[in-house]
C-alpha atoms as a PDB file:
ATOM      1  CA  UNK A   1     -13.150   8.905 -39.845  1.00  0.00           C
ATOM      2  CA  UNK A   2     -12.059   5.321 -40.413  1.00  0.00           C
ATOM      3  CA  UNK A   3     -12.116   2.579 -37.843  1.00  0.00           C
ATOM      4  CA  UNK A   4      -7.737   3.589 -37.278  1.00  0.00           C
ATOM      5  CA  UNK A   5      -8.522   6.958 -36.346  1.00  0.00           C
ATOM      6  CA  UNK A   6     -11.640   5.918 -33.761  1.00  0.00           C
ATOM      7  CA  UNK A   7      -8.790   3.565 -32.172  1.00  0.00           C
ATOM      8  CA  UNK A   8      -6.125   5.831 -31.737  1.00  0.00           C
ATOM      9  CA  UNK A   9      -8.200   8.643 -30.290  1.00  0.00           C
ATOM     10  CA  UNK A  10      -9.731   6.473 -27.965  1.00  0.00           C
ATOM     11  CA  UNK A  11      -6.609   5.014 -26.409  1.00  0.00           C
ATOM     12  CA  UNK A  12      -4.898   8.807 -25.980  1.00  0.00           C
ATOM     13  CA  UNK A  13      -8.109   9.298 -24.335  1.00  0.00           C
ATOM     14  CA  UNK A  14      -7.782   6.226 -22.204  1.00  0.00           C
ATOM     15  CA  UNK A  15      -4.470   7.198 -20.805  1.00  0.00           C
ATOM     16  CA  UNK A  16      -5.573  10.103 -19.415  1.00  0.00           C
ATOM     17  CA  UNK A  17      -7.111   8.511 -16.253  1.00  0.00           C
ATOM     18  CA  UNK A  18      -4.018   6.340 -16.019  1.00  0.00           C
ATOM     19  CA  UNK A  19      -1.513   8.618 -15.510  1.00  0.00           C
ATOM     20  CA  UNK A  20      -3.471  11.035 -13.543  1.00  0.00           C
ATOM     21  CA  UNK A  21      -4.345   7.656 -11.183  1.00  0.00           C
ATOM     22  CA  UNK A  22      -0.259   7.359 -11.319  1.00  0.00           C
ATOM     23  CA  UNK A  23       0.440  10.558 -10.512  1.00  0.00           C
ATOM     24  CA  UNK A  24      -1.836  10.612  -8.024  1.00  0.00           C
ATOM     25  CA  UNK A  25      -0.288   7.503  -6.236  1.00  0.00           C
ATOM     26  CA  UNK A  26       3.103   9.347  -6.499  1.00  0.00           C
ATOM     27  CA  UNK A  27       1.702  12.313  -4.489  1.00  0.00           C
ATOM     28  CA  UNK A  28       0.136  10.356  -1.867  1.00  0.00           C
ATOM     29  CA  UNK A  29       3.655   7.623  -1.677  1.00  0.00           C
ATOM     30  CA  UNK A  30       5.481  10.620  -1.256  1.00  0.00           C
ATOM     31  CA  UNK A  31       3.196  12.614   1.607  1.00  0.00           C
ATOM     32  CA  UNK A  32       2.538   9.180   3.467  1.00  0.00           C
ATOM     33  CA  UNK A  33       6.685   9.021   3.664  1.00  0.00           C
ATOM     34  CA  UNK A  34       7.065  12.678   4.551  1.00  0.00           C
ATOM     35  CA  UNK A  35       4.758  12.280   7.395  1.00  0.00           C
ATOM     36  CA  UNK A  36       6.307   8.966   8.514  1.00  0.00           C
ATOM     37  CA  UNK A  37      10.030  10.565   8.211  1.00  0.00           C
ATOM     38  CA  UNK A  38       8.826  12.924  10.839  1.00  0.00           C
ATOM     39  CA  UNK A  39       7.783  10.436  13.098  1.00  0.00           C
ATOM     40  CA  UNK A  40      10.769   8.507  12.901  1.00  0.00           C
ATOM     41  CA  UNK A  41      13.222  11.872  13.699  1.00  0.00           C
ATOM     42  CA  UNK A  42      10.401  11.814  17.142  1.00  0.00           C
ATOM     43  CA  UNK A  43      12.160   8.798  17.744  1.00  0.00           C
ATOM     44  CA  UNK A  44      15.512   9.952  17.555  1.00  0.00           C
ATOM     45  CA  UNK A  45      14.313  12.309  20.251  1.00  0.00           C
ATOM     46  CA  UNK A  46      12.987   9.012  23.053  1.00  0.00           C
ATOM     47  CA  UNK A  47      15.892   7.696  25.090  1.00  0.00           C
ATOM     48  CA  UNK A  48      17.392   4.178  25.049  1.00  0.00           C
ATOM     49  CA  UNK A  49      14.990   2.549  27.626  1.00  0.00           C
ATOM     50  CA  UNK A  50      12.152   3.897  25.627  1.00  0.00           C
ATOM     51  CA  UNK A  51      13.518   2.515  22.357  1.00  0.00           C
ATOM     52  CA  UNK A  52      14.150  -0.797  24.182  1.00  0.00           C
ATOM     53  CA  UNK A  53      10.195  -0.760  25.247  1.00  0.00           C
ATOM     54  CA  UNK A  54       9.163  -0.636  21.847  1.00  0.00           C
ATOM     55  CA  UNK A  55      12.105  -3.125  20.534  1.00  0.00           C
ATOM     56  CA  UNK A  56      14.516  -0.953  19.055  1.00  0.00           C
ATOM     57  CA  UNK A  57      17.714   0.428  19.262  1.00  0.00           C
ATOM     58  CA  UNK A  58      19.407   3.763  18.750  1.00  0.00           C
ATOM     59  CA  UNK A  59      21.619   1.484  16.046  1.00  0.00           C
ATOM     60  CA  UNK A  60      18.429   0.840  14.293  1.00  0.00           C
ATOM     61  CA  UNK A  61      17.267   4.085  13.623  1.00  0.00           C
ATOM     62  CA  UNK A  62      20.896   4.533  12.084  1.00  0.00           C
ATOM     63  CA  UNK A  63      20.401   1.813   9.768  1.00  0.00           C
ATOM     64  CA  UNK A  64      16.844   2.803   8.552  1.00  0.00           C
ATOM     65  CA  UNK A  65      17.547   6.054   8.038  1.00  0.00           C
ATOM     66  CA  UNK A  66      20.281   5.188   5.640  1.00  0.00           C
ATOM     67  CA  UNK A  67      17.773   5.428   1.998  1.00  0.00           C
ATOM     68  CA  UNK A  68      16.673   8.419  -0.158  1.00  0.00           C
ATOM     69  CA  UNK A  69      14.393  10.853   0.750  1.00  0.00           C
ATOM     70  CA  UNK A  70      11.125   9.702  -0.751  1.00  0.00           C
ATOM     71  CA  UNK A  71      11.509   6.575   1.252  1.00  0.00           C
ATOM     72  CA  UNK A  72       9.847   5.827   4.016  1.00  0.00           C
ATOM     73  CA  UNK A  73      12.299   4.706   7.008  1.00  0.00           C
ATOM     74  CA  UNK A  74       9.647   3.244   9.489  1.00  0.00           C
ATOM     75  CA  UNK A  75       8.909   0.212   6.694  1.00  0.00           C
ATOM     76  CA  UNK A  76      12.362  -0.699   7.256  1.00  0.00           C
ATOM     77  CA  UNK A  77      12.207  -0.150  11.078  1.00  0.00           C
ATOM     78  CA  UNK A  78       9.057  -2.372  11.343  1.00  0.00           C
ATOM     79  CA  UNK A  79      11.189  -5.470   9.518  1.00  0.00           C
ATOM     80  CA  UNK A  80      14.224  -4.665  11.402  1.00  0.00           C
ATOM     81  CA  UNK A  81      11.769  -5.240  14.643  1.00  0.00           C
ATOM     82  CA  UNK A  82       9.913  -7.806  13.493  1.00  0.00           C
ATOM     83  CA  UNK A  83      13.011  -9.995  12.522  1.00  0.00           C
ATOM     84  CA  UNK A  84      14.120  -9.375  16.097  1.00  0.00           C
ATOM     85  CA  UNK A  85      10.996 -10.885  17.186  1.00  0.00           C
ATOM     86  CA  UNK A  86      11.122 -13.896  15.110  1.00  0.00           C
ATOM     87  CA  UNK A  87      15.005 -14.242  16.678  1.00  0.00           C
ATOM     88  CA  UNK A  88      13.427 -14.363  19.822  1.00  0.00           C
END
């Protein structure tokens, strides 16, 4: 085995852990949004005085709703709110 062969075995070996780590990441991104999507359709479900408490409006849960699936809608609600604030 020369010094080459050593090398490239140990960086397929290397990988490993890496993508695993990636995949990994993917799975829990994609359950933290799934979980936080269902929250946010409970808030579809308050009404307008309970939307104002919090600092939202019914408009703003149209407009973070509005990405793909795997994304998670209450990140954009909390900088839609937190602009507000700033406004204010």
């Amino acid at each position: 085995m020369t010094a080459y062969d050593f090398a490239a075995e140990a960086s397929r070996i290397s990988t490993r852990p890496a993508i695993a780590t990636r995949v990994g990441n993917a799975v829990v991104n994609f359950y933290k949004a799934w979980k936080n999507r269902r929250a946010f359709y409970r808030l579809g479900e308050m009404s307008d005085a309970e939307l104002a408490d919090i600092g939202l409006t019914r408009a703003d849960l149209h407009v973070a709703i509005d990405g793909a699936f795997g994304t998670d809608p209450t990140v954009k609600l909390r900088a839609i709110a937190s602009d507000r604030i700033e406004r204010i």
